[in-house]
Structures are given as structure tokens and as C-alpha cells.
N, C-alpha and C. Protein backbone atom coordinates (compact mmCIF):
# COMPACT_ATOMS: atom_id res chain seq x y z
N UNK A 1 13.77 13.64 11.49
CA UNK A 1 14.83 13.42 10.53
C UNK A 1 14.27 13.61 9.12
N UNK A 2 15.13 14.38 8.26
CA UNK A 2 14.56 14.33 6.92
C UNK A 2 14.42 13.24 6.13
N UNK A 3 14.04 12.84 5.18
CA UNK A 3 13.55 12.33 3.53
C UNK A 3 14.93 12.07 3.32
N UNK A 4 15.45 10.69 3.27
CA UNK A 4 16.78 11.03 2.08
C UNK A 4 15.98 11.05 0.93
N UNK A 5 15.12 10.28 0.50
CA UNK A 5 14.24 10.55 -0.80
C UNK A 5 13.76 11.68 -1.45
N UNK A 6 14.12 12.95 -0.70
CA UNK A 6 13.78 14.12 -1.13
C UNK A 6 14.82 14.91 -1.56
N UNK A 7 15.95 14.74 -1.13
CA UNK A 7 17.35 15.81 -1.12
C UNK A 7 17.49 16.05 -2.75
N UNK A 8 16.73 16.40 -3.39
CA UNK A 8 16.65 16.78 -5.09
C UNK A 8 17.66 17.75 -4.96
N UNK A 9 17.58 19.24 -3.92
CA UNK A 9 18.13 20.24 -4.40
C UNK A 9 19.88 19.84 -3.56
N UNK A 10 20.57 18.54 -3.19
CA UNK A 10 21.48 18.66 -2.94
C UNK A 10 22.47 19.12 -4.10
N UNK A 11 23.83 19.33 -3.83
CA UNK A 11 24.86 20.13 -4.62
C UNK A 11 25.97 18.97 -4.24
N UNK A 12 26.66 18.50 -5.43
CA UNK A 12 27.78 17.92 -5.51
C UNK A 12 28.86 18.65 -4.62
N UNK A 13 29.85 17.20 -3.71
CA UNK A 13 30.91 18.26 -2.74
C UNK A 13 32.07 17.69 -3.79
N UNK A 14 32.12 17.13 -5.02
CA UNK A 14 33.34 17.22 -5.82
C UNK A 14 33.72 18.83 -6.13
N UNK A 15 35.00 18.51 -5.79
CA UNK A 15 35.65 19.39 -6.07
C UNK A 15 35.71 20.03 -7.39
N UNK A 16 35.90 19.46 -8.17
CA UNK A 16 35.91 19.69 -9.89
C UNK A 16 35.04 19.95 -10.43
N UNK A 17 33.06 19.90 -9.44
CA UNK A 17 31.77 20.18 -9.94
C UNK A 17 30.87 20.40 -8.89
N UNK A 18 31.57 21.97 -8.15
CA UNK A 18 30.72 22.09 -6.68
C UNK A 18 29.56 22.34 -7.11
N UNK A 19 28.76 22.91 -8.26
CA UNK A 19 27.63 23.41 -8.36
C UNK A 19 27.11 22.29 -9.23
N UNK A 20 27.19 21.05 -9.75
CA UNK A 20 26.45 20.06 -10.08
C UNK A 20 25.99 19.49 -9.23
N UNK A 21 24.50 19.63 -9.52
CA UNK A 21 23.71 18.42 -8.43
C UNK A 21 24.16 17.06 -8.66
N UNK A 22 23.85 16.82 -6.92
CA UNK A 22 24.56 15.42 -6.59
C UNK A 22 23.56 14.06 -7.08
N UNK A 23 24.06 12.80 -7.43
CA UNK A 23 23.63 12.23 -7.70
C UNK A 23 22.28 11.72 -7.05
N UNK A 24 21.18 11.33 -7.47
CA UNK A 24 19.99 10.83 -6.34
C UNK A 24 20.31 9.44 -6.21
N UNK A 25 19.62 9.57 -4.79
CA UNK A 25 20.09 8.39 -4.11
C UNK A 25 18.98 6.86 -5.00
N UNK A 26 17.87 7.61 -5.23
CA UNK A 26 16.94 6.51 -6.33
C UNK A 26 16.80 7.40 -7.01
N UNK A 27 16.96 6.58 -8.57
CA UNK A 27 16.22 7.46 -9.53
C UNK A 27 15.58 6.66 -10.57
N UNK A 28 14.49 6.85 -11.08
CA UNK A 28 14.17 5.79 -12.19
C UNK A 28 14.95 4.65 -12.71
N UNK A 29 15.74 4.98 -12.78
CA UNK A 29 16.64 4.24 -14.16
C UNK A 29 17.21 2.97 -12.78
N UNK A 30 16.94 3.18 -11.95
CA UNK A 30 17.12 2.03 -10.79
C UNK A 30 16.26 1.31 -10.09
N UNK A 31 15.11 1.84 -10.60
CA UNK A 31 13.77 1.11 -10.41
C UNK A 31 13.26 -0.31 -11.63
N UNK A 32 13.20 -1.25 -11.15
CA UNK A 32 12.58 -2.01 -11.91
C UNK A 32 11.54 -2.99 -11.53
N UNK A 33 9.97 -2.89 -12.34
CA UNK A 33 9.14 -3.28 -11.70
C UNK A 33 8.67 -4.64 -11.66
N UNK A 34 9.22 -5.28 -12.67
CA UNK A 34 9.03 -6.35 -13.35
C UNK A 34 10.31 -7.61 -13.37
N UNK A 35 11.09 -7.39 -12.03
CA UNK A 35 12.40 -8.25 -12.08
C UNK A 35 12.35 -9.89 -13.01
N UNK A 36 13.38 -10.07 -12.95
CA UNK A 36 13.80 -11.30 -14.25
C UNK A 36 14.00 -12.23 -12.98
N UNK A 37 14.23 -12.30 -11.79
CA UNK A 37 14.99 -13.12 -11.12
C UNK A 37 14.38 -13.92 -10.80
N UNK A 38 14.33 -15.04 -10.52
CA UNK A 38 14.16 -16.45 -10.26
C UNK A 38 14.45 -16.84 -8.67
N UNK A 39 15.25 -16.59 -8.03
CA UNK A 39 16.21 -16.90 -6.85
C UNK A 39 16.84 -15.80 -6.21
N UNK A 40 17.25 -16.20 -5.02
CA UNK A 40 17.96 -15.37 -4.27
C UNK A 40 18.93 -14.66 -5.33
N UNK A 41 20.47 -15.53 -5.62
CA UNK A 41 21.19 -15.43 -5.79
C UNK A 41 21.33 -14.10 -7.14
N UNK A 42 20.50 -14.89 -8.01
CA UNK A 42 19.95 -13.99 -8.80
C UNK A 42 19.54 -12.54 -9.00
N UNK A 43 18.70 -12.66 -7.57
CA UNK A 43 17.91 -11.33 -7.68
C UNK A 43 19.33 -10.54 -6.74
N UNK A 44 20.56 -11.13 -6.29
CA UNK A 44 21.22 -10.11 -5.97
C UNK A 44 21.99 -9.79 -7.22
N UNK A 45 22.28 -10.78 -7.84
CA UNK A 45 22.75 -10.17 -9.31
C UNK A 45 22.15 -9.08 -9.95
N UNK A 46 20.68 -8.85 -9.85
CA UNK A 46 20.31 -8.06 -11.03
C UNK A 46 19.63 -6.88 -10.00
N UNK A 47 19.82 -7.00 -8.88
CA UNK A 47 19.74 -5.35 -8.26
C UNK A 47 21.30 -4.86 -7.73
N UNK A 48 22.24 -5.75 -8.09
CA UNK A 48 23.39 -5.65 -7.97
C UNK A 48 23.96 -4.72 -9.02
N UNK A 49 23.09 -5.46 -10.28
CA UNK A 49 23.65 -4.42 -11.58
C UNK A 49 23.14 -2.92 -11.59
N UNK A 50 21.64 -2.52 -10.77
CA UNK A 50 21.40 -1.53 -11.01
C UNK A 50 22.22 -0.54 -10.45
N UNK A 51 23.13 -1.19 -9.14
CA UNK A 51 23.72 -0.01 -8.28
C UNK A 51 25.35 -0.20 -9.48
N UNK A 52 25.37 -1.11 -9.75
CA UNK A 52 26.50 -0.62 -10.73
C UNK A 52 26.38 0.31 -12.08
N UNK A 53 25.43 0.10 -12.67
CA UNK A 53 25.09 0.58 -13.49
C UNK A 53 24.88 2.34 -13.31
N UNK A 54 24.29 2.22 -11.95
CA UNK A 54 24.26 3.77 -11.51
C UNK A 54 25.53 4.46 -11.01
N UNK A 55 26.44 3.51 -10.96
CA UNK A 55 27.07 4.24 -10.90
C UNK A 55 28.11 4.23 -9.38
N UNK A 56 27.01 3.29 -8.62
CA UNK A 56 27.27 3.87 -7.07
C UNK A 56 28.60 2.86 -6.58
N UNK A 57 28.57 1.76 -7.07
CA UNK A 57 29.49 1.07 -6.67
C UNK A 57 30.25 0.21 -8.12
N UNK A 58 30.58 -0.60 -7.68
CA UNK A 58 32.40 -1.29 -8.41
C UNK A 58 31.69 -2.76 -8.43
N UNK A 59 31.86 -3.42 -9.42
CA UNK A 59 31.28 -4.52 -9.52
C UNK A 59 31.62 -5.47 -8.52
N UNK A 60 32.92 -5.49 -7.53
CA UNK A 60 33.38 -6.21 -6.83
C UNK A 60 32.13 -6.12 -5.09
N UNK A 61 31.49 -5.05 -5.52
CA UNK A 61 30.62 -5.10 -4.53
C UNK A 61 29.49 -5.85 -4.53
N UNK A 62 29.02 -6.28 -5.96
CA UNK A 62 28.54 -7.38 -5.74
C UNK A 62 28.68 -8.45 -5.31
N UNK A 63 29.49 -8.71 -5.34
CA UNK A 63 30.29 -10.02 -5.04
C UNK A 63 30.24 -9.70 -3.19
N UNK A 64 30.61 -8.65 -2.76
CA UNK A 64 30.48 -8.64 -1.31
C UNK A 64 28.77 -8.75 -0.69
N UNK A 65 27.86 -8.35 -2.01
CA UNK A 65 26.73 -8.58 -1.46
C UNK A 65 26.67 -10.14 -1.51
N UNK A 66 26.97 -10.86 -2.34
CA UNK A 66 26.47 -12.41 -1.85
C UNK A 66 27.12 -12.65 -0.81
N UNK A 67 28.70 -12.20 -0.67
CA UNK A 67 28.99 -12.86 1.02
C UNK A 67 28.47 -12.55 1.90
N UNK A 68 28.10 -11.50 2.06
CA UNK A 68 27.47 -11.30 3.06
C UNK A 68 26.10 -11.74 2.94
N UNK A 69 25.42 -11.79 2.29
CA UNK A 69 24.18 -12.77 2.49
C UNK A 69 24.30 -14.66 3.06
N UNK A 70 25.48 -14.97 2.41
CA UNK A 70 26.17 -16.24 2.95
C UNK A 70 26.47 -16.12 4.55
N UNK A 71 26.60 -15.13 4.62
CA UNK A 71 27.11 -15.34 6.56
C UNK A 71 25.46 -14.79 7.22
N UNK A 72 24.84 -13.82 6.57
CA UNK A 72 23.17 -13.68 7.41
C UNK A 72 22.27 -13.22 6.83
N UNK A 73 21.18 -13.45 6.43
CA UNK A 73 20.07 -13.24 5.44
C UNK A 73 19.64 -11.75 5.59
N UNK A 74 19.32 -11.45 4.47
CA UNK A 74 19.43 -9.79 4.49
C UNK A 74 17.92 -9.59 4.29
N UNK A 75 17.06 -10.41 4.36
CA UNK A 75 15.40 -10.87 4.35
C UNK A 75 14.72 -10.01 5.70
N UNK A 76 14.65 -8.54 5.51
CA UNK A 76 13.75 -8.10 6.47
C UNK A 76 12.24 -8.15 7.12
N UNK A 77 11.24 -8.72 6.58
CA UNK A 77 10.21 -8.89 6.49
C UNK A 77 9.31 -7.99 5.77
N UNK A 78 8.17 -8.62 5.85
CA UNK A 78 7.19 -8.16 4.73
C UNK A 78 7.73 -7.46 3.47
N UNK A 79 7.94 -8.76 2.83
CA UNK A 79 8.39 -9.09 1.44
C UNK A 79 9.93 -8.19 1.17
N UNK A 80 10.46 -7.72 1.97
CA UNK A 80 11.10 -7.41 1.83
C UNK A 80 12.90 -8.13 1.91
N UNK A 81 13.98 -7.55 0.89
CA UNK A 81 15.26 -7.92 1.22
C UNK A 81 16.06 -7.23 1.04
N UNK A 82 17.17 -6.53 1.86
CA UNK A 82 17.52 -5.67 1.94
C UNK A 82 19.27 -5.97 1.89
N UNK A 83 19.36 -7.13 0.98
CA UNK A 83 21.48 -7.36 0.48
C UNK A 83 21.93 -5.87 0.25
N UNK A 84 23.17 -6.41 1.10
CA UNK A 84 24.00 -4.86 0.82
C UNK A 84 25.20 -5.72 1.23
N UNK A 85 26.74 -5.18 0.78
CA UNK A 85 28.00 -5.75 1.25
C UNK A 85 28.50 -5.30 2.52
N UNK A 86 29.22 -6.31 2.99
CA UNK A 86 29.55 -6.17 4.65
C UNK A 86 30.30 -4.98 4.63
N UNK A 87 31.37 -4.89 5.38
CA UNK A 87 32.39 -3.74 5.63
C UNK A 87 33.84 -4.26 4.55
N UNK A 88 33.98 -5.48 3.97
CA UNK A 88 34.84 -5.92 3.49
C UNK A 88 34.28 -5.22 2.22
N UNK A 89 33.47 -4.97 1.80
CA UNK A 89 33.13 -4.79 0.29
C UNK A 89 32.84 -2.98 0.26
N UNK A 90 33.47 -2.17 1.56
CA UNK A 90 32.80 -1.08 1.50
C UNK A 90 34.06 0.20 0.48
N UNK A 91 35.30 -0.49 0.24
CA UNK A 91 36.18 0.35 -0.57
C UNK A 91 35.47 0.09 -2.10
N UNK A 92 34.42 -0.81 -2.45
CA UNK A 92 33.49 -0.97 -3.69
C UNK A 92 32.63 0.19 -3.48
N UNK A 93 32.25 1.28 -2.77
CA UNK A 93 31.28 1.81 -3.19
C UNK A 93 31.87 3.36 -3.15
N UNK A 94 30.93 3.60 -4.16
CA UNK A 94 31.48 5.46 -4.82
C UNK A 94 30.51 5.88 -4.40
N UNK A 95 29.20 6.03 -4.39
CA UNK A 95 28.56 6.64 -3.33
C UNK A 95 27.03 5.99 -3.07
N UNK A 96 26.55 6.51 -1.77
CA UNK A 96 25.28 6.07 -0.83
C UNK A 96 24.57 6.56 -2.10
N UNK A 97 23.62 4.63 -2.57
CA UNK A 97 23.03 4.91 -3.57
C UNK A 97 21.98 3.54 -3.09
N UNK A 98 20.48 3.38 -3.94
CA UNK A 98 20.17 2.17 -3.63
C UNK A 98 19.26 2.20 -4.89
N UNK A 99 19.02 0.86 -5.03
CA UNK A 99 18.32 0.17 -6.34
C UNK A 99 17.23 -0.68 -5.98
N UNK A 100 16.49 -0.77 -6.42
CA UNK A 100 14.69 -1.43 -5.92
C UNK A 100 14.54 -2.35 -7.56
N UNK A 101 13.54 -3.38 -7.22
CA UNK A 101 13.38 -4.23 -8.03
C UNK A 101 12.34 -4.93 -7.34
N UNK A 102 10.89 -5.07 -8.02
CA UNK A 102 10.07 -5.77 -7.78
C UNK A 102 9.58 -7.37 -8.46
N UNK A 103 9.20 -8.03 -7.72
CA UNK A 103 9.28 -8.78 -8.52
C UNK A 103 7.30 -9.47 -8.44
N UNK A 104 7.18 -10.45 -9.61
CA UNK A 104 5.09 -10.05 -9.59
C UNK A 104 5.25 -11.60 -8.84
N UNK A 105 5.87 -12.39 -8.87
CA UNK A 105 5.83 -13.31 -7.76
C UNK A 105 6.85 -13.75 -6.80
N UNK A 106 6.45 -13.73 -5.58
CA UNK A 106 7.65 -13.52 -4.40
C UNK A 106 8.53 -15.17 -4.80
N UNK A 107 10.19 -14.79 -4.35
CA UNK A 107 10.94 -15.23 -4.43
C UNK A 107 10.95 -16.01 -3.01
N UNK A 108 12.02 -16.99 -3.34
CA UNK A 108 12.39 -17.89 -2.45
C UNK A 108 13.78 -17.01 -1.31
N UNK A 109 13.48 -16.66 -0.13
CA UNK A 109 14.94 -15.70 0.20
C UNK A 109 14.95 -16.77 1.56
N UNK A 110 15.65 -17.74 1.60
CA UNK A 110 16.00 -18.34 2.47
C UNK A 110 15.00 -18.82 3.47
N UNK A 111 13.61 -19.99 2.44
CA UNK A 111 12.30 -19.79 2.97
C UNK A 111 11.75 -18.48 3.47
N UNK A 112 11.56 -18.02 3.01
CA UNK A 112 10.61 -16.52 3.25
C UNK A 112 10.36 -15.73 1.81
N UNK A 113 9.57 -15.61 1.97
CA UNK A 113 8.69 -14.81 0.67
C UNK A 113 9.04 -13.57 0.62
N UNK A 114 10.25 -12.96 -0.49
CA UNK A 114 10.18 -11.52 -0.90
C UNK A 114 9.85 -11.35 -2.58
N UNK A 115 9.20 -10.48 -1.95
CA UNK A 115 8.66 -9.34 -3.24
C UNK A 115 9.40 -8.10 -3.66
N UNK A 116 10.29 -7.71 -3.14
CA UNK A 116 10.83 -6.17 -2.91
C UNK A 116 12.16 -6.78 -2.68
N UNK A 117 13.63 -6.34 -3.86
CA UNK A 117 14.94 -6.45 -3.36
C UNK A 117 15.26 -5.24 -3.47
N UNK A 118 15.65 -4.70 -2.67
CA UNK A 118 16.53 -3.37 -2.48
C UNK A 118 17.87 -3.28 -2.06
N UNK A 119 18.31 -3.17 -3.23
CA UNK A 119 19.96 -3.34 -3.18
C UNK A 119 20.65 -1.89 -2.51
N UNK A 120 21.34 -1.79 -1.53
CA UNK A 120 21.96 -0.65 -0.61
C UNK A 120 23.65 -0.94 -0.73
N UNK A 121 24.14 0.45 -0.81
CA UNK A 121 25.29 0.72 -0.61
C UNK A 121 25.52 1.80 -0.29
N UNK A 122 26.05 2.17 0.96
CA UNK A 122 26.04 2.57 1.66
C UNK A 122 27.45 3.56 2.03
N UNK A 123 28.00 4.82 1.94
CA UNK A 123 29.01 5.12 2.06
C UNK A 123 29.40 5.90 3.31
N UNK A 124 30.24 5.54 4.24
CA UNK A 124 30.45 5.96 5.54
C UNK A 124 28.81 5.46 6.21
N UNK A 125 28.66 6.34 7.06
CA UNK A 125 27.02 6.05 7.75
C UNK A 125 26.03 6.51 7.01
N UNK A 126 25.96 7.33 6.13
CA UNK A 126 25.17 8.01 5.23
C UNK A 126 23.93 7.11 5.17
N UNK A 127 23.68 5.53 4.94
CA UNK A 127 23.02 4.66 4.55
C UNK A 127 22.07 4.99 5.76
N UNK A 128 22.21 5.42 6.51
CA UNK A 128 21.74 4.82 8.01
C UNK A 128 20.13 5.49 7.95
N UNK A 129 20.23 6.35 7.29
CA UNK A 129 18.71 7.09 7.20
C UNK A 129 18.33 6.85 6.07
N UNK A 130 18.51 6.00 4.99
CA UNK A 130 18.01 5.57 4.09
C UNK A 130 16.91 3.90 4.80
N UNK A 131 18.02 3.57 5.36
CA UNK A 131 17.53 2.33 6.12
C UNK A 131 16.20 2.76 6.84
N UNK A 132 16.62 4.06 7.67
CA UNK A 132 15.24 4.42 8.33
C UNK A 132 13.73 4.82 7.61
N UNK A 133 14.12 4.97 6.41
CA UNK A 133 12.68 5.19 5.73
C UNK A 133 12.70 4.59 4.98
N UNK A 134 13.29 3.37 4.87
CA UNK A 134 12.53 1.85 3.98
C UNK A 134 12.13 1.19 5.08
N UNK A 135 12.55 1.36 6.45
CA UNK A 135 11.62 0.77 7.31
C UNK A 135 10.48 1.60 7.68
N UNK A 136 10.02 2.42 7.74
CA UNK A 136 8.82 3.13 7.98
C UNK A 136 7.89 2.62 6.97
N UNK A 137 8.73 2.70 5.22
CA UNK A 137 7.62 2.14 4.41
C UNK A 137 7.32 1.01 4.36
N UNK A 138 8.10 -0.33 4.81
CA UNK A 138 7.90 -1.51 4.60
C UNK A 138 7.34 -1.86 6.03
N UNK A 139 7.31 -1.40 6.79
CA UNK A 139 6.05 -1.56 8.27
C UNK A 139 4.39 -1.26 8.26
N UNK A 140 4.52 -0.81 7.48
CA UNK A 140 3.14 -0.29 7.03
C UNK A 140 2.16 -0.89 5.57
N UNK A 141 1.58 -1.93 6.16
CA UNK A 141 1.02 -2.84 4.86
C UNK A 141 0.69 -1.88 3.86
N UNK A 142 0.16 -0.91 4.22
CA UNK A 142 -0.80 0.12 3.07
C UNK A 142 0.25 0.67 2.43
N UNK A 143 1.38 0.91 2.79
CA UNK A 143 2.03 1.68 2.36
C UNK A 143 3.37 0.23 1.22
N UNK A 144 3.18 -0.78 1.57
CA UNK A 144 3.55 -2.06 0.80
C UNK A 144 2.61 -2.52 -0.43
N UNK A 145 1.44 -2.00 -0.15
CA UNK A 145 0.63 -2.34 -1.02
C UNK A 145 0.05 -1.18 -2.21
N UNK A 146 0.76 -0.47 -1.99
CA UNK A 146 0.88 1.23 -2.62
C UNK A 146 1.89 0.43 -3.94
N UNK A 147 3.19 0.21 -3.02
CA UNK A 147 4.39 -0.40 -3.95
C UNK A 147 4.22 -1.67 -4.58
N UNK A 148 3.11 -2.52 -4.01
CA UNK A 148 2.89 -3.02 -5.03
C UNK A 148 2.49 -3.10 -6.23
N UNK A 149 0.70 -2.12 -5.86
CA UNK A 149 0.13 -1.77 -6.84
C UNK A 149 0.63 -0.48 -7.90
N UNK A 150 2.21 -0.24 -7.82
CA UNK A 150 2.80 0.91 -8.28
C UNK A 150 2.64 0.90 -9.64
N UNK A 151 2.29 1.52 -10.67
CA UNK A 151 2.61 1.43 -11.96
C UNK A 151 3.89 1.77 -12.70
N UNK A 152 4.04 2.57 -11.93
CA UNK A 152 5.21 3.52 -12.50
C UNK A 152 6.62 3.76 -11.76
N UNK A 153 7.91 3.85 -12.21
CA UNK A 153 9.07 3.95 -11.22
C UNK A 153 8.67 5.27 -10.51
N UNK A 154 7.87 6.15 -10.96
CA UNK A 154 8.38 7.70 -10.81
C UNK A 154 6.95 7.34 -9.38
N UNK A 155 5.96 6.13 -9.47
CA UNK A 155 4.65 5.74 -8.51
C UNK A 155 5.51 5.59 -7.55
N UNK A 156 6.76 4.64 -7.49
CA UNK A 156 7.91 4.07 -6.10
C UNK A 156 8.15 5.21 -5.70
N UNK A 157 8.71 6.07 -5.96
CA UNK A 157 9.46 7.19 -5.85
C UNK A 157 8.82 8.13 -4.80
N UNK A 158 7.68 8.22 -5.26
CA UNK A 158 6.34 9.01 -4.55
C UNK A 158 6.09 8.39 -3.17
N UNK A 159 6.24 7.30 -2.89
CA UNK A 159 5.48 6.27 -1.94
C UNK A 159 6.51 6.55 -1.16
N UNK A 160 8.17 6.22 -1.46
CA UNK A 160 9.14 6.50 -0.49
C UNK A 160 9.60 7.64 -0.43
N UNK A 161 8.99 8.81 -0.92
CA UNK A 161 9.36 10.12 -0.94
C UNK A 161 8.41 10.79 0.30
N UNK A 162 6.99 10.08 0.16
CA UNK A 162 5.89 10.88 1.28
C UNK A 162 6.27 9.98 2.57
N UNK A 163 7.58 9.29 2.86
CA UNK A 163 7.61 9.19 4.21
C UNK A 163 8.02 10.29 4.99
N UNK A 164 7.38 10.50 6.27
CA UNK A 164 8.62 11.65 7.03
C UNK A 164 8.56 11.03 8.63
């Protein structure tokens, strides 16, 4: 299966801009290495904002990401958390986009230690192979500890780009 992290040369299927490239699914400006958050709740707020901010979803999808964290912890392991809104919150999203946010000391995610929120939204199934290569990278300590020691958004980018 390919890289969604790689599809650079995709082409917009809007109608009104078939030959504009399509939005990336990460791009800098959704990377942040140094999160503000304090708490769960929090840190879905402020990787909540990046997928709004990008564009990908409707602020009301935030709001579907805390419910759905209220009904089952979105805490995948090794440091990882992976909030995204249930199926109730899925007319919030404009397109399969995701937002990363590190944080330099792990958070409290429902007793368990994350370091890494990766906010997902997901449009139709599209998400489904995004999911598959944040789990390849987050199974692999070396490859966790790459993203830790990342300096740079464009360092993340690289780390989840050389999965295949």
C-alpha cells in the first residue's frame, strides 16, 4: 500500500480547480512541536484547532472529538493519541486531513502517558491508510524516538513519509 504521506503530486477532484494540487494531508503549518496543553481535554482543543485551521474540518468537529473520547479513549500506545470524531461528527469534515502536536512532557490521557496527539479526520474511508502508517511509525521505538528527537516540522514529515 502506498505513503498517504507522499501523495505531493495529487490533483484536486474540485470541479472549479481540476488542475490545483490537492490539499496535503500534513503539512507544516499542522505540525507543532512544542504543544501548550496541559490535559487531555486540552490537547484535543489545540490539535483540534490545527485541523480547523487547515482547513479540514468545521469547528463542530471538535466538539465530536471530545465525545467521542468521552465514550472510549483514543490513547493508542506508545505515547501516542489518536482523538478523531465518531460518525456523528463526520458531516464536520471537508477533507481527510490530520494534525500532530508534540508535547516535551507526556500528558495525562486517561492514566497513560502521551507524548504525540494526532488529531484525524477522516473523510469517507480515506483515513484508513493514514491510520495504517501512524501505526507502522508508532510500533517502532526507533522510529518514536526519531519524532521525538525531531527538530523540525519538515524532521516529522520525513519520519512519516519514509514509512512504506
Amino acid at each position: 500500500m502506498a505513503n498517504p504521506f507522499r501523495r505531493r503530486d495529487q490533483r484536486s477532484t474540485t470541479p472549479a480547480e481540476p488542475d490545483a494540487p490537492a490539499p496535503a494531508l500534513l503539512d507544516e503549518s499542522s505540525i507543532v512541536l512544542s504543544g501548550r496543553a496541559t490535559d487531555r481535554d486540552s490537547a484535543i482543543d489545540e490539535v483540534g484547532a490545527l485541523l480547523v485551521a487547515a482547513g479540514a474540518v468545521d469547528e463542530a468537529y471538535v466538539a465530536g472529538m471530545h465525545a467521542r473520547e468521552g465514550s472510549v479513549s483514543t490513547f493508542m500506545g506508545n505515547e501516542l493519541a489518536l482523538p478523531h470524531g465518531g460518525a456523528d461528527a463526520a458531516g464536520a469534515v471537508v477533507r481527510t486531513a490530520i494534525a500532530l502536536v508534540r508535547h516535551d512532557d507526556p500528558l495525562d490521557w486517561n492514566g497513560e502517558p502521551v507524548r504525540f496527539v494526532v488529531g484525524l479526520a477522516g473523510k469517507g474511508s480515506e483515513h484508513l491508510a493514514l491510520i495504517g502508517s501512524l501505526a507502522r511509525v508508532f510500533t517502532d521505538s526507533a522510529e518514536v524516538e526519531r519524532l521525538r528527537r525531531a527538530a523540525s516540522a519538515a524532521e516529522v514529515l520525513e519520519v512519516l513519509a519514509a514509512q512504506d
